[in-house]
PDB file of N, CA and C in Angstrom:
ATOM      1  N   UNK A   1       0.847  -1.160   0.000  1.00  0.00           N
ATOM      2  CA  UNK A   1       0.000   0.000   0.000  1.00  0.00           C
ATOM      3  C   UNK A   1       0.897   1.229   0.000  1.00  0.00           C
ATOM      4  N   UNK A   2       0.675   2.050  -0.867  1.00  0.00           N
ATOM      5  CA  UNK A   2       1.725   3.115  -0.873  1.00  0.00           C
ATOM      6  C   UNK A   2       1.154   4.331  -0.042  1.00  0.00           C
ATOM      7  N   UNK A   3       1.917   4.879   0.141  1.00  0.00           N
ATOM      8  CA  UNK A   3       1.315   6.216   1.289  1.00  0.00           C
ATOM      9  C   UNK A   3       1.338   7.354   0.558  1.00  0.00           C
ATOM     10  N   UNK A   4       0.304   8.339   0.444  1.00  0.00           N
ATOM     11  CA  UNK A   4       0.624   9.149  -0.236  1.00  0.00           C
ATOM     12  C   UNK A   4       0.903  10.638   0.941  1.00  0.00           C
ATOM     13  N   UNK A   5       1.741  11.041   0.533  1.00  0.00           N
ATOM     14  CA  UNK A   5       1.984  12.399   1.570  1.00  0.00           C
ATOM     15  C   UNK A   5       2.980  13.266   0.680  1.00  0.00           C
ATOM     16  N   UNK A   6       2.088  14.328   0.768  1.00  0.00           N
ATOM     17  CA  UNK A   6       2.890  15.642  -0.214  1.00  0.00           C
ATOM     18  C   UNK A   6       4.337  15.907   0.944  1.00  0.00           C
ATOM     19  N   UNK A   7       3.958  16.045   2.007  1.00  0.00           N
ATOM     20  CA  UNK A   7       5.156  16.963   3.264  1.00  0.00           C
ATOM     21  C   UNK A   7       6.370  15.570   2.789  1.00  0.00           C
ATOM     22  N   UNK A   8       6.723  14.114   2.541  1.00  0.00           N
ATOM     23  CA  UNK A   8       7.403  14.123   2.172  1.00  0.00           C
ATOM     24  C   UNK A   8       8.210  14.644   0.626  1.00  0.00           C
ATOM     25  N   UNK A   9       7.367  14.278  -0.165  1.00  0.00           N
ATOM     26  CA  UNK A   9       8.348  14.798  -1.644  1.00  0.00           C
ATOM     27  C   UNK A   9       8.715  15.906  -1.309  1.00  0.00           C
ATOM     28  N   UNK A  10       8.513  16.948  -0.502  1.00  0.00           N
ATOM     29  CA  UNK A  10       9.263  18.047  -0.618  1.00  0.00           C
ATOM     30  C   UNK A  10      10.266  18.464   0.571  1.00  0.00           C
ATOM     31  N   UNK A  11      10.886  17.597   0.660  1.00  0.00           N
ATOM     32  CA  UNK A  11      11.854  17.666   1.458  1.00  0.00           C
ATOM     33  C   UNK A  11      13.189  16.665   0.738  1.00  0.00           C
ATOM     34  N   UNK A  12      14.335  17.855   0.968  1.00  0.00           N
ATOM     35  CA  UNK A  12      15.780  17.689  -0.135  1.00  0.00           C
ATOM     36  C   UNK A  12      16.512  17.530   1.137  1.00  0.00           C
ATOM     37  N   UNK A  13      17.207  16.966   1.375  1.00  0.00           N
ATOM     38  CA  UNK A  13      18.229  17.147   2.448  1.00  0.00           C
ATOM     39  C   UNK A  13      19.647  16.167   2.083  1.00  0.00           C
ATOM     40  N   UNK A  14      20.776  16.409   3.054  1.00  0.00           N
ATOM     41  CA  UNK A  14      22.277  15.876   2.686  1.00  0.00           C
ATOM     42  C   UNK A  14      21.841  14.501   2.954  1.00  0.00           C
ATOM     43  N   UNK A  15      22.547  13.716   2.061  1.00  0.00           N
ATOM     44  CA  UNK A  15      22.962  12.128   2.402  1.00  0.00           C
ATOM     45  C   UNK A  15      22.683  12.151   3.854  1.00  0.00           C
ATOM     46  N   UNK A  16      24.108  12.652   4.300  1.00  0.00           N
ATOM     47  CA  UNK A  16      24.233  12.093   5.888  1.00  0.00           C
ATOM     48  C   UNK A  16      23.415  12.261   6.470  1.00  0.00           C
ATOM     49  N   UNK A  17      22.151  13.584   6.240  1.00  0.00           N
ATOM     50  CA  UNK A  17      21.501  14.225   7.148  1.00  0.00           C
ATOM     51  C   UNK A  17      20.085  13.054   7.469  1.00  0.00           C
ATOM     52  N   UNK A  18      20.009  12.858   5.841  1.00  0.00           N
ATOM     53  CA  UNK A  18      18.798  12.261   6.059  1.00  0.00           C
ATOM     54  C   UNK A  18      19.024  10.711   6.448  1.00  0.00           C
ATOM     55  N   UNK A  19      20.383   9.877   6.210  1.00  0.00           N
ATOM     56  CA  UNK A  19      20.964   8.459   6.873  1.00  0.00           C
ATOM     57  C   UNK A  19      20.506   8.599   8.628  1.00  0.00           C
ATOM     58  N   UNK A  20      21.316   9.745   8.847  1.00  0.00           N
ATOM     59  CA  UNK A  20      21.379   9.284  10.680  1.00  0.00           C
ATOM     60  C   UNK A  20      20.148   9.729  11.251  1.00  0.00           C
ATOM     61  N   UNK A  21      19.154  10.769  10.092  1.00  0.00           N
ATOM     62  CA  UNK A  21      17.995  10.218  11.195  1.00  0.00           C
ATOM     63  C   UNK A  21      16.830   9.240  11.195  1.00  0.00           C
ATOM     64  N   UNK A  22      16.716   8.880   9.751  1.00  0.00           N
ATOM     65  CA  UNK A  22      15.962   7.616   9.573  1.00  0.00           C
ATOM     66  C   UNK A  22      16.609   6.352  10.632  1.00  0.00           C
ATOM     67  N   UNK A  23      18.004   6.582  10.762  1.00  0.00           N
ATOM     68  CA  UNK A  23      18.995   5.076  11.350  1.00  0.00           C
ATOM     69  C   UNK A  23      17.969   5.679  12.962  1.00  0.00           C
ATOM     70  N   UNK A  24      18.579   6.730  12.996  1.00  0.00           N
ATOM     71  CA  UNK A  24      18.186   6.951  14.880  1.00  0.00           C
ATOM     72  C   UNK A  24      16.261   6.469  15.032  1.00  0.00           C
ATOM     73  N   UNK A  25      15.506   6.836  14.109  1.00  0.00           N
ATOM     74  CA  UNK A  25      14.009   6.152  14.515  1.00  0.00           C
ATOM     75  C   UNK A  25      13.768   4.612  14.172  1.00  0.00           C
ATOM     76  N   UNK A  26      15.256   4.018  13.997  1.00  0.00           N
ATOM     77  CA  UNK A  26      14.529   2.551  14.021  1.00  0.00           C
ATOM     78  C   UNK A  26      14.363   2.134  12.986  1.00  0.00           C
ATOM     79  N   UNK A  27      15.216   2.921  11.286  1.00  0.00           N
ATOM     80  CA  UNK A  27      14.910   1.773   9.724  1.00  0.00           C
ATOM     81  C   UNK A  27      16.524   1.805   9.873  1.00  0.00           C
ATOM     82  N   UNK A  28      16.673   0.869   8.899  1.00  0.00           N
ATOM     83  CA  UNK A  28      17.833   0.144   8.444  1.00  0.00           C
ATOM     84  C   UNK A  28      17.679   0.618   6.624  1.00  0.00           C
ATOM     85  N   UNK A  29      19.361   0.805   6.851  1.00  0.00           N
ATOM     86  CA  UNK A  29      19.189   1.023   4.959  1.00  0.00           C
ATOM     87  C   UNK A  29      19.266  -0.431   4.395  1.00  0.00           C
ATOM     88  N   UNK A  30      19.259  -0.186   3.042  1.00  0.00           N
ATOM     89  CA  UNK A  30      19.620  -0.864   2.381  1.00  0.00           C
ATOM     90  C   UNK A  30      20.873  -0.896   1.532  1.00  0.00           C
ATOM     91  N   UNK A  31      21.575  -1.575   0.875  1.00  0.00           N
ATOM     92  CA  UNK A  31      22.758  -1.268   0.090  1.00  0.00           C
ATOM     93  C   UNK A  31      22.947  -0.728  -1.230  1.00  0.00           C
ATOM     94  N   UNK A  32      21.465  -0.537  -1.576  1.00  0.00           N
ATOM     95  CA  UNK A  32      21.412   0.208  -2.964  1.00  0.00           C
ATOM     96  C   UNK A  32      21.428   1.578  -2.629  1.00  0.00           C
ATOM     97  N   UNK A  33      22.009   2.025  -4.064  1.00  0.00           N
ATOM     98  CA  UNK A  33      22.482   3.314  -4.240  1.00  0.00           C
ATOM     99  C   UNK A  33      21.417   3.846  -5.314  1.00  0.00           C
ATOM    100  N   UNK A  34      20.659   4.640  -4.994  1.00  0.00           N
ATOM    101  CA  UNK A  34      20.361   5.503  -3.680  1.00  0.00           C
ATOM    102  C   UNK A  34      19.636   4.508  -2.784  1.00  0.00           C
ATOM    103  N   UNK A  35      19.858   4.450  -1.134  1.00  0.00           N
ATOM    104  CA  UNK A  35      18.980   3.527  -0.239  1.00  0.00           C
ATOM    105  C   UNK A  35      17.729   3.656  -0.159  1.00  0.00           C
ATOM    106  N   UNK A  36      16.768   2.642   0.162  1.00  0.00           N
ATOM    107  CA  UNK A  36      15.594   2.405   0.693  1.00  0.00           C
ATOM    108  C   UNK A  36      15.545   2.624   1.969  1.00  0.00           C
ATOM    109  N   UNK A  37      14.932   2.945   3.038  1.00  0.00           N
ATOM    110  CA  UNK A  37      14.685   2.969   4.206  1.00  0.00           C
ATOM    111  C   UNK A  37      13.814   1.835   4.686  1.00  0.00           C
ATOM    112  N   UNK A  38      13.724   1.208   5.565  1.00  0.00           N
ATOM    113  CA  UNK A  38      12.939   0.032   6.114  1.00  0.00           C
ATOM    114  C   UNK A  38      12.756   0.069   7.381  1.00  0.00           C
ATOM    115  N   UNK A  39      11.424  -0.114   8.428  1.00  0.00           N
ATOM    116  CA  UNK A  39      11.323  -0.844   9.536  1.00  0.00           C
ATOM    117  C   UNK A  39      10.183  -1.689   9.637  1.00  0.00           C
ATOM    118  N   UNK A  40      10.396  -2.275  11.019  1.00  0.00           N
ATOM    119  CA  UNK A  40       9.097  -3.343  10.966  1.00  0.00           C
ATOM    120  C   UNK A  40       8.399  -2.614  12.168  1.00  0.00           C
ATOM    121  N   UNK A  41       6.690  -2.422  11.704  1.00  0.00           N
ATOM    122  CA  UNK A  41       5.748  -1.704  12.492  1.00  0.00           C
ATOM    123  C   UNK A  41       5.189  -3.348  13.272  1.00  0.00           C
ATOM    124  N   UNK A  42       5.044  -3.027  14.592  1.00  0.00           N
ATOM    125  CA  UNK A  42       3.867  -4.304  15.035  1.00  0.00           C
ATOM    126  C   UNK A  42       2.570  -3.653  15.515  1.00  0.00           C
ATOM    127  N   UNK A  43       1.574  -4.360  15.191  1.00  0.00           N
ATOM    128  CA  UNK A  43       0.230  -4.038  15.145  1.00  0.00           C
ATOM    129  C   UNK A  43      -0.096  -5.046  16.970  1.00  0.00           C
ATOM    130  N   UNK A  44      -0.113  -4.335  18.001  1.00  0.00           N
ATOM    131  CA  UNK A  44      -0.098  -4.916  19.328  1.00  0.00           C
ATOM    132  C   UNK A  44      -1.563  -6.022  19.215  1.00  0.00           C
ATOM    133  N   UNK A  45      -2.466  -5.133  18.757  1.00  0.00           N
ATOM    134  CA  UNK A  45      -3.741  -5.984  18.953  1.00  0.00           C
ATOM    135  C   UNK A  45      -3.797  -7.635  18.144  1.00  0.00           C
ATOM    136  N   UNK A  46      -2.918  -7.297  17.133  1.00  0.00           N
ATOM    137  CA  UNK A  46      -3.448  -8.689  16.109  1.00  0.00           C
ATOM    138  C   UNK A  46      -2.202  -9.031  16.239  1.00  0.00           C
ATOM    139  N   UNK A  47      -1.186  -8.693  17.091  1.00  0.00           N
ATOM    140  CA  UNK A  47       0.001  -9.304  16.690  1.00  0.00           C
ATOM    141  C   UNK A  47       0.836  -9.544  15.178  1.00  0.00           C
ATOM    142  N   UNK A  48       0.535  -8.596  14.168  1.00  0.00           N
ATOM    143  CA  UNK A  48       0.812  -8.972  12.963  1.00  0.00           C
ATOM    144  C   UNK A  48       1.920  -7.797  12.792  1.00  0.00           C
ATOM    145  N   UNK A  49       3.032  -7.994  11.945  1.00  0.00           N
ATOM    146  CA  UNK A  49       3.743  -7.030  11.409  1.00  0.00           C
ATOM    147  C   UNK A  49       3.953  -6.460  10.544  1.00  0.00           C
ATOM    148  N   UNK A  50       4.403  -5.008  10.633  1.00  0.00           N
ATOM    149  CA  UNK A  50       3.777  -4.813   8.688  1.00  0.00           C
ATOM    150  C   UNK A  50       5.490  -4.169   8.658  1.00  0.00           C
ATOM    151  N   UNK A  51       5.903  -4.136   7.749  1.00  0.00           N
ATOM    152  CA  UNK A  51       6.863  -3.681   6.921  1.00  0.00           C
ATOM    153  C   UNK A  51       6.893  -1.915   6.527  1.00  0.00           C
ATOM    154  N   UNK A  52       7.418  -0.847   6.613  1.00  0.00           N
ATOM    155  CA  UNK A  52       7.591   0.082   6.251  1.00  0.00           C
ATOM    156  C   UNK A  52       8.548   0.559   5.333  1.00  0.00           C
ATOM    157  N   UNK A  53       8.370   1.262   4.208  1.00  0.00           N
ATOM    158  CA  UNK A  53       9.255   1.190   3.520  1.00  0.00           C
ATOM    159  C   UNK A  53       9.517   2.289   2.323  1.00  0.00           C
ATOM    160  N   UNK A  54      10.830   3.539   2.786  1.00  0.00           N
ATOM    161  CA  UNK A  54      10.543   4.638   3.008  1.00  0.00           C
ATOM    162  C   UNK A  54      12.494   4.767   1.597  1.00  0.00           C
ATOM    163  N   UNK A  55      11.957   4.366   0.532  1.00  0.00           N
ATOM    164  CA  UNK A  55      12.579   4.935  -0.963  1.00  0.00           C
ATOM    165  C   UNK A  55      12.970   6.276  -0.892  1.00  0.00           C
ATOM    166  N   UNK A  56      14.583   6.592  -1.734  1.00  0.00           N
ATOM    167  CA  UNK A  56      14.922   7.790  -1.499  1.00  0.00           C
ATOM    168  C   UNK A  56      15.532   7.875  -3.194  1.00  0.00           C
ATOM    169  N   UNK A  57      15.601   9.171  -3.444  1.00  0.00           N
ATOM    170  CA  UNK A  57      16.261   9.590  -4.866  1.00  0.00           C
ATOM    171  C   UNK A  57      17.477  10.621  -4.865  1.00  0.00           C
ATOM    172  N   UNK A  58      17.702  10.274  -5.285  1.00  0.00           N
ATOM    173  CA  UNK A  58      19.087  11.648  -5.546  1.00  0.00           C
ATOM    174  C   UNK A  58      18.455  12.803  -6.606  1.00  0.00           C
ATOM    175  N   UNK A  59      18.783  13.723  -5.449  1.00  0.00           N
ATOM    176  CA  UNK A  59      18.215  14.824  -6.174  1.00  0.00           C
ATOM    177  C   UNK A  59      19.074  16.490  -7.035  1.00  0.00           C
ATOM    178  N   UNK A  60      20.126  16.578  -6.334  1.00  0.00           N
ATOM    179  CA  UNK A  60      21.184  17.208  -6.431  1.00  0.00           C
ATOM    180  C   UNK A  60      22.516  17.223  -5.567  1.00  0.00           C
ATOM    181  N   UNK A  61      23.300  18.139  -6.569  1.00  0.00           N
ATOM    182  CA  UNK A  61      24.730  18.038  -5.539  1.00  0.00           C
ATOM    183  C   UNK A  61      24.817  19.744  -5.604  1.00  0.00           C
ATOM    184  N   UNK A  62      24.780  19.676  -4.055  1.00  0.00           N
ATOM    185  CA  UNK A  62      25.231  21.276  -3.638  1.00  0.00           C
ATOM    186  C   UNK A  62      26.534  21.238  -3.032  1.00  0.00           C
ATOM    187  N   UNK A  63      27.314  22.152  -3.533  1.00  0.00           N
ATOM    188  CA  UNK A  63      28.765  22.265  -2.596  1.00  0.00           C
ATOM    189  C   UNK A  63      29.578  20.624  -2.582  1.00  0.00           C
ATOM    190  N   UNK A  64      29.664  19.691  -3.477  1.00  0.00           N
ATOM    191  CA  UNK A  64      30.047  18.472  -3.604  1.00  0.00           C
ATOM    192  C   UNK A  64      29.455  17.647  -2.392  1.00  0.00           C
ATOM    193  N   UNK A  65      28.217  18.047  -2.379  1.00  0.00           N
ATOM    194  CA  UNK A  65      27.445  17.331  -0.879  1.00  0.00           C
ATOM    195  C   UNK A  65      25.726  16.407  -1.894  1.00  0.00           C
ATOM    196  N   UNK A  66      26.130  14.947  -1.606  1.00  0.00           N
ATOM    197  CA  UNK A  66      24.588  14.725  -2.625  1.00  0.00           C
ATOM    198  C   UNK A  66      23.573  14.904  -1.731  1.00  0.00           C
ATOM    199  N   UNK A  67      22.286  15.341  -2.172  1.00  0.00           N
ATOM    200  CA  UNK A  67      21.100  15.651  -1.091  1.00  0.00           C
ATOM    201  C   UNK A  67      20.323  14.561  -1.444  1.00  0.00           C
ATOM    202  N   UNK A  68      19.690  14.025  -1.123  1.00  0.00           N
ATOM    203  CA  UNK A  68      18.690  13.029  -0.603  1.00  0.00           C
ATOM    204  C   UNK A  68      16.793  13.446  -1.028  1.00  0.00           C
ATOM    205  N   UNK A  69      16.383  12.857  -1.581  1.00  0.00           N
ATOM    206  CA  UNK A  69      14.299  13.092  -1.364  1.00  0.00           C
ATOM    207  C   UNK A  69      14.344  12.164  -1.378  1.00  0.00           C
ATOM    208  N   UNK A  70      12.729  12.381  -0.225  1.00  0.00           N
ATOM    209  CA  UNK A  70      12.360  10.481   0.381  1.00  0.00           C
ATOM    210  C   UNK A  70      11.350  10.624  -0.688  1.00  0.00           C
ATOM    211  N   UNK A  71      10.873   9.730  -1.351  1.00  0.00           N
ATOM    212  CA  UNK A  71      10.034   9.149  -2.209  1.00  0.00           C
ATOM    213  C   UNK A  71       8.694   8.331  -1.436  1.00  0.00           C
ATOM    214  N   UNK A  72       7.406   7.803  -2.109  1.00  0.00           N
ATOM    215  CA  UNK A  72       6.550   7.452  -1.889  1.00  0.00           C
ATOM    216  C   UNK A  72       6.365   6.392  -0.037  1.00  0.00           C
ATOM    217  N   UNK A  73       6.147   6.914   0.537  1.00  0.00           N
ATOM    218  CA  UNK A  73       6.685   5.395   1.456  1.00  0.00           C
ATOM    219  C   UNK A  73       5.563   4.563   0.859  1.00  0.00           C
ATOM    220  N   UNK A  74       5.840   2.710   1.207  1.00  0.00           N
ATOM    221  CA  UNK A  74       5.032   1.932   1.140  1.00  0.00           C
ATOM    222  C   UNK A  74       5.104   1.075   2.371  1.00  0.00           C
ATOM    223  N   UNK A  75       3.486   0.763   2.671  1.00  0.00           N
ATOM    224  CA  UNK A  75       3.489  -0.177   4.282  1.00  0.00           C
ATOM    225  C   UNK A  75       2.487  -1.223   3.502  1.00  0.00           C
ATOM    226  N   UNK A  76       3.794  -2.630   4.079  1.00  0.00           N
ATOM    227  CA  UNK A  76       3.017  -3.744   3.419  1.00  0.00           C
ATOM    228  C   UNK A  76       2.898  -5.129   4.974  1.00  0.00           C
ATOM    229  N   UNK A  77       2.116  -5.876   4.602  1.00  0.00           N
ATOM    230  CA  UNK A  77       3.060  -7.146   5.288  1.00  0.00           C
ATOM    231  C   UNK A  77       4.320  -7.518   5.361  1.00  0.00           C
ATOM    232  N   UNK A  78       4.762  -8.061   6.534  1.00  0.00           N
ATOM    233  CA  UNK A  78       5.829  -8.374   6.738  1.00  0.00           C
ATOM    234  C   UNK A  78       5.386  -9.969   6.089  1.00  0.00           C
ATOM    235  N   UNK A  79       6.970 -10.113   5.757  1.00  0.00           N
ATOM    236  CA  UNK A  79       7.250 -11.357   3.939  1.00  0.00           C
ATOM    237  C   UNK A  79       6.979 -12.502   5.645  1.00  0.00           C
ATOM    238  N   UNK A  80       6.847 -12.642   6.675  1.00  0.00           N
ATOM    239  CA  UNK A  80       6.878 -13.609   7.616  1.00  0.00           C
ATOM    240  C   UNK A  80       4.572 -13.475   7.815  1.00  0.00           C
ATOM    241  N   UNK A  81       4.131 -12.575   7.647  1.00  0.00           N
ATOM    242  CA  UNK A  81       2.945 -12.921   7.468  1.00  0.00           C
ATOM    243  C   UNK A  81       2.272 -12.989   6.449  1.00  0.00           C
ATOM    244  N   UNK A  82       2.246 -13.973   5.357  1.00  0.00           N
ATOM    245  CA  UNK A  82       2.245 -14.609   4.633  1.00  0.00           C
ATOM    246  C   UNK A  82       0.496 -14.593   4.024  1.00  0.00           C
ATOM    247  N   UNK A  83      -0.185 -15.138   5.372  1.00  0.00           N
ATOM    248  CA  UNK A  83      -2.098 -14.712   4.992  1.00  0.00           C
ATOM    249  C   UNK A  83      -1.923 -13.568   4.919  1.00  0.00           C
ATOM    250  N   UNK A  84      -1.667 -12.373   5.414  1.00  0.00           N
ATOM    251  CA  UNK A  84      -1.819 -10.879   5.096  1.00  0.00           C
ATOM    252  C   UNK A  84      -2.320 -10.680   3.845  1.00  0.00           C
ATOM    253  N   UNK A  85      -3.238  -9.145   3.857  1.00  0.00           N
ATOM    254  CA  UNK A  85      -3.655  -9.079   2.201  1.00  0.00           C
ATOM    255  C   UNK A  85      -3.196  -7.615   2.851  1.00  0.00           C
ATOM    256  N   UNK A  86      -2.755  -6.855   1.240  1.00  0.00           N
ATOM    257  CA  UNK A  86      -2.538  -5.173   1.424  1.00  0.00           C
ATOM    258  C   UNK A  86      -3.897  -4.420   2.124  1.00  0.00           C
ATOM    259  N   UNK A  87      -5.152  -5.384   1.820  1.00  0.00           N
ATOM    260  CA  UNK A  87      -6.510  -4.733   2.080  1.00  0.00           C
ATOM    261  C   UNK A  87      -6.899  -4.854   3.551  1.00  0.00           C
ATOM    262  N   UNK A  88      -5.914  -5.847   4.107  1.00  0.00           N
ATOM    263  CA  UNK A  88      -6.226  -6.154   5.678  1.00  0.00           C
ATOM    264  C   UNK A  88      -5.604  -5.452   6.232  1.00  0.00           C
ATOM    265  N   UNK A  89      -5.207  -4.084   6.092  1.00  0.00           N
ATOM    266  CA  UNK A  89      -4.190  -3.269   7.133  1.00  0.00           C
ATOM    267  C   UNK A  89      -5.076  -2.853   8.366  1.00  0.00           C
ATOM    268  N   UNK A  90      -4.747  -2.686   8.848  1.00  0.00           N
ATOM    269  CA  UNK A  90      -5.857  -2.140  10.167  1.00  0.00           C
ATOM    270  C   UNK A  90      -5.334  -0.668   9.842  1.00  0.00           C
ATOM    271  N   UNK A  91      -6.979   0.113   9.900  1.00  0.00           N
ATOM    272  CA  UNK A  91      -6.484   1.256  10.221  1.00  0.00           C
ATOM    273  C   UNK A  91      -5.754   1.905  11.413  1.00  0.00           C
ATOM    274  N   UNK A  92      -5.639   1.619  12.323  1.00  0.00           N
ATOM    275  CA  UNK A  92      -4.924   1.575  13.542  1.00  0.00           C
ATOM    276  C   UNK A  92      -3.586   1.859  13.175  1.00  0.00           C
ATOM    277  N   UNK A  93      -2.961   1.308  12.595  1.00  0.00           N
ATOM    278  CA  UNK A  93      -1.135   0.644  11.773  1.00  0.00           C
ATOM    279  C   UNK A  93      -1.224   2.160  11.052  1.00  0.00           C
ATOM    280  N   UNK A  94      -2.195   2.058   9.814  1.00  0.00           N
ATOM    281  CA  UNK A  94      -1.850   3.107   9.033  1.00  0.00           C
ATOM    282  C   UNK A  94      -1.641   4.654   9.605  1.00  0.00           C
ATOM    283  N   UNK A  95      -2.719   5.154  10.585  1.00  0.00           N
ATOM    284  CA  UNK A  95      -2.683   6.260  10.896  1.00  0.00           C
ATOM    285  C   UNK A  95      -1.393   6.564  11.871  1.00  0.00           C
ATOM    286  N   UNK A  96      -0.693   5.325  12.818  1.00  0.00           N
ATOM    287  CA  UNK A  96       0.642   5.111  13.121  1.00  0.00           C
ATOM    288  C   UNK A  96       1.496   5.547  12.267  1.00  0.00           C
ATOM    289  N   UNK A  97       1.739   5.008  11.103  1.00  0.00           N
ATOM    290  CA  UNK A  97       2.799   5.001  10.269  1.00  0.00           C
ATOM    291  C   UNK A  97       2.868   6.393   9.601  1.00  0.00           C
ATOM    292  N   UNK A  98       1.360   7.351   9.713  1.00  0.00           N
ATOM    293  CA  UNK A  98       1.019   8.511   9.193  1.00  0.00           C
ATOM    294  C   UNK A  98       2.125   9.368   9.780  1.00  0.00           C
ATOM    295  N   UNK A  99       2.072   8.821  11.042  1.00  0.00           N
ATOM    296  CA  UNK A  99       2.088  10.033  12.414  1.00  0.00           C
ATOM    297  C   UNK A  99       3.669   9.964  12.332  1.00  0.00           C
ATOM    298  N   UNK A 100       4.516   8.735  12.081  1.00  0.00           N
ATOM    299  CA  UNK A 100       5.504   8.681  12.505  1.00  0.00           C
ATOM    300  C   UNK A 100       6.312   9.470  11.398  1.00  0.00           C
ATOM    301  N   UNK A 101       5.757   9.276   9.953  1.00  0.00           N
ATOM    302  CA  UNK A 101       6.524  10.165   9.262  1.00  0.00           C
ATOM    303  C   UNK A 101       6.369  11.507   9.255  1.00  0.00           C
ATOM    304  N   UNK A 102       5.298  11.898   9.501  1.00  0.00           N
ATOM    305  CA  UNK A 102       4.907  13.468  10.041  1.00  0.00           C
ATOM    306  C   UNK A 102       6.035  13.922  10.577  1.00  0.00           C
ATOM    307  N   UNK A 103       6.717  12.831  11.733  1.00  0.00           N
ATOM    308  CA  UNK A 103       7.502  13.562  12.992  1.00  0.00           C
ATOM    309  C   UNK A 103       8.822  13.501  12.007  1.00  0.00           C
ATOM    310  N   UNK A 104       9.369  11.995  11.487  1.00  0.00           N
ATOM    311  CA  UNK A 104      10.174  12.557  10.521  1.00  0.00           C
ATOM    312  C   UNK A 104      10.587  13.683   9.877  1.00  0.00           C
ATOM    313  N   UNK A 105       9.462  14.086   9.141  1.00  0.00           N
ATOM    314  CA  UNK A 105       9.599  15.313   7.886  1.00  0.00           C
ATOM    315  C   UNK A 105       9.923  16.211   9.072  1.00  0.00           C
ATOM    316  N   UNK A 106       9.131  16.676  10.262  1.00  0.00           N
ATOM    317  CA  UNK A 106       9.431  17.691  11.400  1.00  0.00           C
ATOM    318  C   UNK A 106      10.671  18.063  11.281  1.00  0.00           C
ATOM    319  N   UNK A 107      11.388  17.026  12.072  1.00  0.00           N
ATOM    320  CA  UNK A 107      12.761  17.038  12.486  1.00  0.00           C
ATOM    321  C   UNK A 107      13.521  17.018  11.031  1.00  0.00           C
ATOM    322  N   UNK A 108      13.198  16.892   9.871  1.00  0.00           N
ATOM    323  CA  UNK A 108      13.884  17.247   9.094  1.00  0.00           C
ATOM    324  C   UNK A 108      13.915  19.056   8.495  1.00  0.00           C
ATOM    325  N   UNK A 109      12.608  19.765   9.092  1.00  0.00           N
ATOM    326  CA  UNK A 109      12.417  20.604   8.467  1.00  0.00           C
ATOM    327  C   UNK A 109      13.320  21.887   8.992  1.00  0.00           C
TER     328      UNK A 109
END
């Protein structure tokens, strides 16, 4: 399920800037160039986990510094819950995952 939120696409920031604070709330990159962002959300009530997953682009180089835009996030099942459908998200999870990138973009702004 992809998330749609304008407050991310518009936010440019340095490599590093935007690495150490996605690392400090808990995603892990990935090794592609440009990284993906990832964490795992748990849903307390159903016990189920969903996957977060927070794509970045290269957008320019200022001052020999590359800047960073986060791209679409997507929140799916975690590949370990297997019955999951994209349509079974609880709204509960989603408006979570709303909130948490909200605070993201914040602290980036």
């Amino acid at each position: 399920m992809k998330l749609r939120m304008k407050t991310l696409s518009s936010v440019a920031r340095p490599y590093g800037q935007i690495d150490r604070l996605l690392k400090s709330q808990g995603f892990r990159s990935t090794h592609n160039y440009p990284p993906t962002y990832d964490t795992k959300i748990r849903d307390i009530a159903s016990g189920q986990v969903y996957r977060l997953k927070v794509p970045t682009y290269l957008t320019e180089k200022k001052y020999k510094e590359e800047y960073l835009q986060l791209d679409e996030p997507v929140l799916e099942p975690d590949s370990n819950n297997r019955c999951q459908s994209l349509s079974n998200i609880p709204d509960s999870v989603v408006f979570a995952v709303h909130e948490k990138l909200e605070e993201i973009v914040s602290y980036l702004k």
